[in-house]
PDB file of N, CA and C in Angstrom:
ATOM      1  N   UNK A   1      58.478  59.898 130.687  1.00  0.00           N
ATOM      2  CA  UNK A   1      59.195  61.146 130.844  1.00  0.00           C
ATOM      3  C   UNK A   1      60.695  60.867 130.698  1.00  0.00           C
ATOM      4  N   UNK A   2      61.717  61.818 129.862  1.00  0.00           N
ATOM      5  CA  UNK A   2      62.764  61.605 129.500  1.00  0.00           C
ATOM      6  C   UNK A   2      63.668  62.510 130.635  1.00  0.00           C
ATOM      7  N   UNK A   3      64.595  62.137 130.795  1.00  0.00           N
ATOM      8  CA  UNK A   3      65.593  63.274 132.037  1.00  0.00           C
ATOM      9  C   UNK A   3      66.542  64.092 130.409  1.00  0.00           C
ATOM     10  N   UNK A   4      66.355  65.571 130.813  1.00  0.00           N
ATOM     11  CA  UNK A   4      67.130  66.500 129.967  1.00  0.00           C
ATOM     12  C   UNK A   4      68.271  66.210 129.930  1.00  0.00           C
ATOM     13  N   UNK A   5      68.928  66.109 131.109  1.00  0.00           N
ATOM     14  CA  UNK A   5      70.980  66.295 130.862  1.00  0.00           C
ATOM     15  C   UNK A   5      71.461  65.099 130.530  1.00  0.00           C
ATOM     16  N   UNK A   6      70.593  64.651 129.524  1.00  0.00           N
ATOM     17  CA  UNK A   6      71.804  62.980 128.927  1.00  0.00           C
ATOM     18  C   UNK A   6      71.702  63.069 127.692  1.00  0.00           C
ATOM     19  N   UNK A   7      72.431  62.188 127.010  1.00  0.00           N
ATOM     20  CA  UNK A   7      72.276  62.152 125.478  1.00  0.00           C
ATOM     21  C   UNK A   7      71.377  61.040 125.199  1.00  0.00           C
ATOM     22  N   UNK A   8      71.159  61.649 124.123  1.00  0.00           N
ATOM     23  CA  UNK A   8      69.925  60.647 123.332  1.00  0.00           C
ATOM     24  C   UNK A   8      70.844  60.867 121.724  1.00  0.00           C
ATOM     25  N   UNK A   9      70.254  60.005 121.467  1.00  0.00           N
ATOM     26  CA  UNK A   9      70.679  59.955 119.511  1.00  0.00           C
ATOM     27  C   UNK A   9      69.551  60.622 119.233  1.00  0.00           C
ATOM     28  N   UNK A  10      69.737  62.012 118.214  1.00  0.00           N
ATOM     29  CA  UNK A  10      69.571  62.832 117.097  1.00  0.00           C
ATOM     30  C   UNK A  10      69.024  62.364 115.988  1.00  0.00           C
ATOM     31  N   UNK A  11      70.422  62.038 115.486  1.00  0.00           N
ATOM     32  CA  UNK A  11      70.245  61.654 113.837  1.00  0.00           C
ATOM     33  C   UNK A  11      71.002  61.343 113.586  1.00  0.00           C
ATOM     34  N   UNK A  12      70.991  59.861 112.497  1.00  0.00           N
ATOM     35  CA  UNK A  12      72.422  59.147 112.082  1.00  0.00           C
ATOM     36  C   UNK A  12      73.397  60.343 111.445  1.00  0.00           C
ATOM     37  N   UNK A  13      74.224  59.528 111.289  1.00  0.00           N
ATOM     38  CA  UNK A  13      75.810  61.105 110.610  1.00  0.00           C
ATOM     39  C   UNK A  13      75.169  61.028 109.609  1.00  0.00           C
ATOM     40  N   UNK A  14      74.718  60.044 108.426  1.00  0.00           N
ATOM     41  CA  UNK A  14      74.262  60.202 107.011  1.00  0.00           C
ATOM     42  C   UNK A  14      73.689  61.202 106.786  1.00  0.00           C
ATOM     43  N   UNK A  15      72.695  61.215 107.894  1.00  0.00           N
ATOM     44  CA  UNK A  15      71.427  62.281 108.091  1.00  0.00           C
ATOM     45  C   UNK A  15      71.661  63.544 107.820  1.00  0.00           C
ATOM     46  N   UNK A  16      73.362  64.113 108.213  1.00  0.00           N
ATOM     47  CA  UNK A  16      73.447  65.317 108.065  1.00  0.00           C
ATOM     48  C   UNK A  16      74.758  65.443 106.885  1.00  0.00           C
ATOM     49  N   UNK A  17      74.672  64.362 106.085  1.00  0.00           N
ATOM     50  CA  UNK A  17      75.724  64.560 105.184  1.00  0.00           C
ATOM     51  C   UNK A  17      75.008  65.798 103.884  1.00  0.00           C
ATOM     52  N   UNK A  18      74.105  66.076 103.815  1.00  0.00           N
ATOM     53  CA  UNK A  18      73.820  66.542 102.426  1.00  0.00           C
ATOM     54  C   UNK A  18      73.951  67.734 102.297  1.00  0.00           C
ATOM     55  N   UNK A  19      74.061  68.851 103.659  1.00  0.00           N
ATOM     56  CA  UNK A  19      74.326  69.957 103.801  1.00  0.00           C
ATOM     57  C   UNK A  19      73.264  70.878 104.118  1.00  0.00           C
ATOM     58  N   UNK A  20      72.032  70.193 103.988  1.00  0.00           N
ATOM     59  CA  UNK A  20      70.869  71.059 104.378  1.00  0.00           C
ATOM     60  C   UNK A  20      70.394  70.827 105.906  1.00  0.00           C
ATOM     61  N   UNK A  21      69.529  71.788 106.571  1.00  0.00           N
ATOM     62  CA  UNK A  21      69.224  72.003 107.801  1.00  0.00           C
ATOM     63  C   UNK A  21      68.585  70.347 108.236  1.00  0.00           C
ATOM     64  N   UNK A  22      68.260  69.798 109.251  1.00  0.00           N
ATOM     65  CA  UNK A  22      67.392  68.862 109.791  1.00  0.00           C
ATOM     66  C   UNK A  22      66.789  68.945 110.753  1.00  0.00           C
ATOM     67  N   UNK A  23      65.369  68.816 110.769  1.00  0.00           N
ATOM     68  CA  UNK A  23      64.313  69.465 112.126  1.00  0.00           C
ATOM     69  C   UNK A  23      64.192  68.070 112.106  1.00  0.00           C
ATOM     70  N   UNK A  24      64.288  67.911 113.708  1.00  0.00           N
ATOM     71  CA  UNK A  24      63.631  67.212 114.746  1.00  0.00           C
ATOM     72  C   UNK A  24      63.051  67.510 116.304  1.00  0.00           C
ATOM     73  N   UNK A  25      61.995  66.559 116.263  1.00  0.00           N
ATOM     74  CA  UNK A  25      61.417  66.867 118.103  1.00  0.00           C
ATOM     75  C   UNK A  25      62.502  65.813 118.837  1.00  0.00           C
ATOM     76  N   UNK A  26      63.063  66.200 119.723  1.00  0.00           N
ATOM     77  CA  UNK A  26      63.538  65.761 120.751  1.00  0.00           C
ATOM     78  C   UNK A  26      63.328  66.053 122.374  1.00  0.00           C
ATOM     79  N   UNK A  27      62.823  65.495 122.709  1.00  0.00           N
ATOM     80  CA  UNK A  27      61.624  65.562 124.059  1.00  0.00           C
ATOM     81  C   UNK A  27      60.933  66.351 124.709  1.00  0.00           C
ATOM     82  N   UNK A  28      60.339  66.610 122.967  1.00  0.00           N
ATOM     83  CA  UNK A  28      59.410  68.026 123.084  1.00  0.00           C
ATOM     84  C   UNK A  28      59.366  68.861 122.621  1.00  0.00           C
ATOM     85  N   UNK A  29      60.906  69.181 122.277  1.00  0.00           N
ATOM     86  CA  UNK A  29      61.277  70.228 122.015  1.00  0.00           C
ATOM     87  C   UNK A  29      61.985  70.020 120.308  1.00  0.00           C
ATOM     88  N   UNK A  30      61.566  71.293 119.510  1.00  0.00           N
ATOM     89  CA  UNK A  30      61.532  70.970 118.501  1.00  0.00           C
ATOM     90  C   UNK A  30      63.254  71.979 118.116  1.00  0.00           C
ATOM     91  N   UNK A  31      64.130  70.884 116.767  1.00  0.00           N
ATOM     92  CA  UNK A  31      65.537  71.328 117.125  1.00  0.00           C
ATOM     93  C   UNK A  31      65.895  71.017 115.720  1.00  0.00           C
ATOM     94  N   UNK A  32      67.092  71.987 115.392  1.00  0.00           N
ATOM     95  CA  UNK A  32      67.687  71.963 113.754  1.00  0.00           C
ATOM     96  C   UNK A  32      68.756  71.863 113.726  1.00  0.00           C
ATOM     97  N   UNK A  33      69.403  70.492 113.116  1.00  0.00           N
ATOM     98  CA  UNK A  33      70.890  70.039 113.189  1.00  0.00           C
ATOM     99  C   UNK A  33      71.358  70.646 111.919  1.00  0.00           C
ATOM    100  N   UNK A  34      72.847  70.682 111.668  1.00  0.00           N
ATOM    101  CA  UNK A  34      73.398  71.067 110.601  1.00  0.00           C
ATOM    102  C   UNK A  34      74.762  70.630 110.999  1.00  0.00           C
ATOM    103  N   UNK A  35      75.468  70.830 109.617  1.00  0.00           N
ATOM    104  CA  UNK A  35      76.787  70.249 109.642  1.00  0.00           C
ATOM    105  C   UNK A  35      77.862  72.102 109.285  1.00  0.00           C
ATOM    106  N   UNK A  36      78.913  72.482 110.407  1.00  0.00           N
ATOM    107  CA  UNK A  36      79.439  73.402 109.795  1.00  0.00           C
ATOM    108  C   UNK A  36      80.630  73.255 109.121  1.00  0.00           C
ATOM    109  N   UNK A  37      81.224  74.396 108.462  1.00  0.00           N
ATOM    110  CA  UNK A  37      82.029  73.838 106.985  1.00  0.00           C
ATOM    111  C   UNK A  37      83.306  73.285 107.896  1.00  0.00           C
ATOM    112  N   UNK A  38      83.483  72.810 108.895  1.00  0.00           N
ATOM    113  CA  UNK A  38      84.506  71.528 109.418  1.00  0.00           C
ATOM    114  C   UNK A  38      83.988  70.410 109.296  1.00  0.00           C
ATOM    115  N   UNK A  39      82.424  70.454 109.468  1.00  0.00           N
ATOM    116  CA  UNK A  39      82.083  69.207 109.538  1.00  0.00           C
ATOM    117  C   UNK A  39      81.374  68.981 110.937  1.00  0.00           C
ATOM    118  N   UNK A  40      81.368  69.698 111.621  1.00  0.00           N
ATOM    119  CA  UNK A  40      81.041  69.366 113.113  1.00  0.00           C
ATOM    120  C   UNK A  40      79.696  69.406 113.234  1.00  0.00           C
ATOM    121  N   UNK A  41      78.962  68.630 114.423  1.00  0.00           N
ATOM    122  CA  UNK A  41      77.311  68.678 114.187  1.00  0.00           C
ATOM    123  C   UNK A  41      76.798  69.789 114.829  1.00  0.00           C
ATOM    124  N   UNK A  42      76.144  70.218 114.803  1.00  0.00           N
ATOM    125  CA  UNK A  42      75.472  71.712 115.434  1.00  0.00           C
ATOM    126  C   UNK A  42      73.938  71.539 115.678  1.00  0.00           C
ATOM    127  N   UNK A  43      73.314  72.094 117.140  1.00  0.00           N
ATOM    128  CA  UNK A  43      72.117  71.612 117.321  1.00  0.00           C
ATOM    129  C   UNK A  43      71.548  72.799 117.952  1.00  0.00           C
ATOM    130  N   UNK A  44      70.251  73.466 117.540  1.00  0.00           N
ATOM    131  CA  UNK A  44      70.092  74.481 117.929  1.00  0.00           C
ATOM    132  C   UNK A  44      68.574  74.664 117.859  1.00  0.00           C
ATOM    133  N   UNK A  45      67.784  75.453 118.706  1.00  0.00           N
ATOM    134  CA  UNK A  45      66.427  75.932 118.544  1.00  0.00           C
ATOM    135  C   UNK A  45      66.079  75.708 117.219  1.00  0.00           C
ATOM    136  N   UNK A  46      65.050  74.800 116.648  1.00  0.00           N
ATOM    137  CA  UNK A  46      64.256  74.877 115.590  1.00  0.00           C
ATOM    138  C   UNK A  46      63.355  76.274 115.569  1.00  0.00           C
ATOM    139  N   UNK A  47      63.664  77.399 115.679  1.00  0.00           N
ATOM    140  CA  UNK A  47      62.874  78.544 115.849  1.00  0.00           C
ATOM    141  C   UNK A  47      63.699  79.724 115.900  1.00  0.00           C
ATOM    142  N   UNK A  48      63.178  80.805 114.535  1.00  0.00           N
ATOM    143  CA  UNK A  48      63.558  82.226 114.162  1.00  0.00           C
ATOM    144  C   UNK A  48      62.952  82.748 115.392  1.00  0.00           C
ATOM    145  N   UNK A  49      64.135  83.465 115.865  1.00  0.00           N
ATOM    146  CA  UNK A  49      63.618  84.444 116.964  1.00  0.00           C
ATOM    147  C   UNK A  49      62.546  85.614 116.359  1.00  0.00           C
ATOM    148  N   UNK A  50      62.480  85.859 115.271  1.00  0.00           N
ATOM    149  CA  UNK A  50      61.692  87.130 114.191  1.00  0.00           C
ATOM    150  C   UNK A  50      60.132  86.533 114.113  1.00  0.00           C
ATOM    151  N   UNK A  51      59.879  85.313 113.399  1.00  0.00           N
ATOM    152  CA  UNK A  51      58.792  85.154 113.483  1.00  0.00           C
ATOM    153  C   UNK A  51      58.216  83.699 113.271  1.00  0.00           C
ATOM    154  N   UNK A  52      58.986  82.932 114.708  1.00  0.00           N
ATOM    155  CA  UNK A  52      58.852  81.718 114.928  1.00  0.00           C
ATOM    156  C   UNK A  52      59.063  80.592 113.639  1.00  0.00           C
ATOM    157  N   UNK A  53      59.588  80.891 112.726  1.00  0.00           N
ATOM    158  CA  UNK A  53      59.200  79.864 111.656  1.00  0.00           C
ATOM    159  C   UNK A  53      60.336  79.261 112.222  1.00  0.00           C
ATOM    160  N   UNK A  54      60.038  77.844 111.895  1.00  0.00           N
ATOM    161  CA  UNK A  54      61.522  76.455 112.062  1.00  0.00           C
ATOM    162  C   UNK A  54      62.341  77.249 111.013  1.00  0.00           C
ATOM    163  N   UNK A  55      64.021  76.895 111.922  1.00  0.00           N
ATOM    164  CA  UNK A  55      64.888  77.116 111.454  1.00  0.00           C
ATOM    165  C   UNK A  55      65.189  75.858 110.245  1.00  0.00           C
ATOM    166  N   UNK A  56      64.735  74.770 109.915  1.00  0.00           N
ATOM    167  CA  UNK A  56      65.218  73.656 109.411  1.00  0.00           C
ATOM    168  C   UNK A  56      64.105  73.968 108.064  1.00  0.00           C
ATOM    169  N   UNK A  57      63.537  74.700 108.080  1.00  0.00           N
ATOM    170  CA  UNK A  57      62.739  75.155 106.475  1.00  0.00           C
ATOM    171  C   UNK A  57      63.792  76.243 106.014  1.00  0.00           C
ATOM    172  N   UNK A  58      64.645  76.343 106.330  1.00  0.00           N
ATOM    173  CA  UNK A  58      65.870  77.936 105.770  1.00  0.00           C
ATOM    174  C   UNK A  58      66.821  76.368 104.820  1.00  0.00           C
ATOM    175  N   UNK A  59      67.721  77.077 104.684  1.00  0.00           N
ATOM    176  CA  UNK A  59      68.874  77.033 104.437  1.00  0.00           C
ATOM    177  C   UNK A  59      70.977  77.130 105.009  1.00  0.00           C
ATOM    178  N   UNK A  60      71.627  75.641 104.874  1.00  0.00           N
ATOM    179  CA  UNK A  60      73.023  76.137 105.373  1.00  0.00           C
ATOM    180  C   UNK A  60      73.366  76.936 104.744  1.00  0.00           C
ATOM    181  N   UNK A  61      74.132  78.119 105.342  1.00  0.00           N
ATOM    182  CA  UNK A  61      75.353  78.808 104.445  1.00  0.00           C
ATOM    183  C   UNK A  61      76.727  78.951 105.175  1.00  0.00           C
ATOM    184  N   UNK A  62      77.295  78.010 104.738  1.00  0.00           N
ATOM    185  CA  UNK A  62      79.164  78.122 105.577  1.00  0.00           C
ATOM    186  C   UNK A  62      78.627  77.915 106.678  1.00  0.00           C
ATOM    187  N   UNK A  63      79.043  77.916 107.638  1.00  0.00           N
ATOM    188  CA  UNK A  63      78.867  77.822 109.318  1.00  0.00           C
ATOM    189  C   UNK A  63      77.427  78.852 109.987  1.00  0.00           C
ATOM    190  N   UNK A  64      76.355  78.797 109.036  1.00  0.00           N
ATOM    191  CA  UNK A  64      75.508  79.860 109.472  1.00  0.00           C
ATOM    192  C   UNK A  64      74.020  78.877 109.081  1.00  0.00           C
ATOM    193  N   UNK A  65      72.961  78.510 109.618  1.00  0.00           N
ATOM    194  CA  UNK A  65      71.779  78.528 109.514  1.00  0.00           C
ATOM    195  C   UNK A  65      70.853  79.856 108.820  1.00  0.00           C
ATOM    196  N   UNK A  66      69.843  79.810 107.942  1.00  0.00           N
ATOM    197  CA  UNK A  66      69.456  80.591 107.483  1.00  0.00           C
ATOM    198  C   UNK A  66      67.982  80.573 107.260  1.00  0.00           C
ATOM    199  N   UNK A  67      67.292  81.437 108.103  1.00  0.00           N
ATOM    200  CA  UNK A  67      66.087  81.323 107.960  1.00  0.00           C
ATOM    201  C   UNK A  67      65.250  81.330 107.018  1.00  0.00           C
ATOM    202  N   UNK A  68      64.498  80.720 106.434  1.00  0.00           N
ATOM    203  CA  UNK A  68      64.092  80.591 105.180  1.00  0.00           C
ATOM    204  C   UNK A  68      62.340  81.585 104.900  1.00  0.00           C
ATOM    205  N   UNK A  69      62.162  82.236 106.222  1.00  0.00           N
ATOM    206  CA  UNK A  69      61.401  83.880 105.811  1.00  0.00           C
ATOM    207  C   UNK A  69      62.122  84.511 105.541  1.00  0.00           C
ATOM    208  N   UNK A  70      62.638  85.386 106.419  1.00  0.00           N
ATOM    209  CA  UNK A  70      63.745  86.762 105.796  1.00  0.00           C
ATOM    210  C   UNK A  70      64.985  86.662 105.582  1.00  0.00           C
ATOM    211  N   UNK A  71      65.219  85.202 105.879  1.00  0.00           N
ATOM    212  CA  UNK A  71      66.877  85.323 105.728  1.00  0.00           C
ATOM    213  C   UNK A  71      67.808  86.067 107.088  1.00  0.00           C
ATOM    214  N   UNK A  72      67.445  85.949 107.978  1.00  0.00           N
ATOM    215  CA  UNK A  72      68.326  86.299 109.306  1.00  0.00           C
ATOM    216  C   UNK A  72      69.049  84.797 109.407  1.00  0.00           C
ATOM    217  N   UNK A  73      70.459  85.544 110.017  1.00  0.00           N
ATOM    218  CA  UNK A  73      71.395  83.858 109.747  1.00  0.00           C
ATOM    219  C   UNK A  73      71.707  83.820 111.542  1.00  0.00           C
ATOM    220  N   UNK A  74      72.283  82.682 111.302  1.00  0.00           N
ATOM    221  CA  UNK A  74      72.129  81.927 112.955  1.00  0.00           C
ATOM    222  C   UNK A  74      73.536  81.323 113.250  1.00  0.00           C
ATOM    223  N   UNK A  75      74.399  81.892 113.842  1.00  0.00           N
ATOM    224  CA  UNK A  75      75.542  81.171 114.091  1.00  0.00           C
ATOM    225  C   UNK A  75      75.786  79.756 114.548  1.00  0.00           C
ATOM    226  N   UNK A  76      76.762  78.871 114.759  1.00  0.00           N
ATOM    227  CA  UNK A  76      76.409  77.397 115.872  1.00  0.00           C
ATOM    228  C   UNK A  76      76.203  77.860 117.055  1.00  0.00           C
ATOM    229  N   UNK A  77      76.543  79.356 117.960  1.00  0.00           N
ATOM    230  CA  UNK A  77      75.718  79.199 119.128  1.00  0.00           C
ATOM    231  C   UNK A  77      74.453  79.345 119.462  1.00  0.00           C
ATOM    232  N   UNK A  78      73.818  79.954 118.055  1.00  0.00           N
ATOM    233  CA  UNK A  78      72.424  80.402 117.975  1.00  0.00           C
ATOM    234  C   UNK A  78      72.506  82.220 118.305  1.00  0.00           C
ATOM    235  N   UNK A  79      73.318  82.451 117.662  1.00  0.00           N
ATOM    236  CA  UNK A  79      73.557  84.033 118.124  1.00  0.00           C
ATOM    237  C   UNK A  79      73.119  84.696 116.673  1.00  0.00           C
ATOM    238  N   UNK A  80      71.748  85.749 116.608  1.00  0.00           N
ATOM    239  CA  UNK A  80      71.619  86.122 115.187  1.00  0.00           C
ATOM    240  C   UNK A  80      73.020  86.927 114.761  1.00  0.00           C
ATOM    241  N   UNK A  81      73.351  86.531 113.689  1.00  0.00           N
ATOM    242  CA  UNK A  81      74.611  87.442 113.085  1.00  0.00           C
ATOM    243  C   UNK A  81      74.774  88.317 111.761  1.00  0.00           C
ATOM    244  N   UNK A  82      73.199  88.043 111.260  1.00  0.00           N
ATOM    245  CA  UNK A  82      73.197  88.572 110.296  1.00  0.00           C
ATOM    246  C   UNK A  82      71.714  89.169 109.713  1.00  0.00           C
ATOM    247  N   UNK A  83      71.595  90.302 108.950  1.00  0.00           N
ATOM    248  CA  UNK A  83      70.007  90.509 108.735  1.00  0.00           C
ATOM    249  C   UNK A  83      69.742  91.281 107.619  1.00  0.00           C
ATOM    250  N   UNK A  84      69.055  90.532 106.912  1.00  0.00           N
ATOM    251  CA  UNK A  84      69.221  91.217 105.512  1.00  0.00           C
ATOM    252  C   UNK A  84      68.624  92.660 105.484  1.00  0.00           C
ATOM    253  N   UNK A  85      69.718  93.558 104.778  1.00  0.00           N
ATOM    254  CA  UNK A  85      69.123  94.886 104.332  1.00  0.00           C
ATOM    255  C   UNK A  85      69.526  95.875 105.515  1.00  0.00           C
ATOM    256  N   UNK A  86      70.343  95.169 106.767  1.00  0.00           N
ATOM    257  CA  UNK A  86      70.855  96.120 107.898  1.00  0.00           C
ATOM    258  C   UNK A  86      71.983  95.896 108.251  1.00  0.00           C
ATOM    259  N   UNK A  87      73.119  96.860 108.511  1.00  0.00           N
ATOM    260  CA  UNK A  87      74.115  96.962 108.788  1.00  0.00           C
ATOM    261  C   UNK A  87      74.311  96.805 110.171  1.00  0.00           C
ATOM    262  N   UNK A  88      73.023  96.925 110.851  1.00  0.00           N
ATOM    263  CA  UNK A  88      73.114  96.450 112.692  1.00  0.00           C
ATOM    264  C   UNK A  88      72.446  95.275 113.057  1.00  0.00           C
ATOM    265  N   UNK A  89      73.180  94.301 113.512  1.00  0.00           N
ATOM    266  CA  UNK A  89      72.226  92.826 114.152  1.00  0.00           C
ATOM    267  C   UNK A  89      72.047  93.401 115.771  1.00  0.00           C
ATOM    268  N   UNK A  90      70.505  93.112 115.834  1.00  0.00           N
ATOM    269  CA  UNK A  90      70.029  93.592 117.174  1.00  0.00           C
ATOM    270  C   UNK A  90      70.479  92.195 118.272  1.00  0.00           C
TER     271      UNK A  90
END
């Protein structure tokens, strides 16, 4: 059994040089790194709040994760911000 509030290593930096999403389990829990357009690492629910698919089968765009069913985008706090075809994010 792993204790939650410490760090563990992720994924080497290489890992997230190429610009696309990266799913990993990390103690248990399944999680999608990305790099945003500073460069900074970003780690967030591997999971579309819409219809569970891993976030790390989408696509980066600029500082946004992108789900790769409908295309709902995912800020670095994990806040949906975007949804295709609606002018209101619920």
């Amino acid at each position: 059994m792993f204790m939650k509030n410490c760090w563990y290593v992720a994924a080497y930096d290489r890992e997230l040089k190429d610009g696309g999403p990266l799913g990993r389990t990390l103690l248990g829990e399944p999680v999608v790194m990305f790099r945003d357009s500073r460069g900074r690492a970003i780690a967030l629910e591997d999971r579309c709040c819409h219809r569970h698919l891993p976030l790390s089968l989408g696509q980066v765009t600029g500082d946004r994760v992108q789900c790769g069913y409908h295309g709902l985008e995912f800020d670095a706090t994990g806040a949906c911000v975007a949804v295709p075809g609606q002018s209101k994010v619920p």
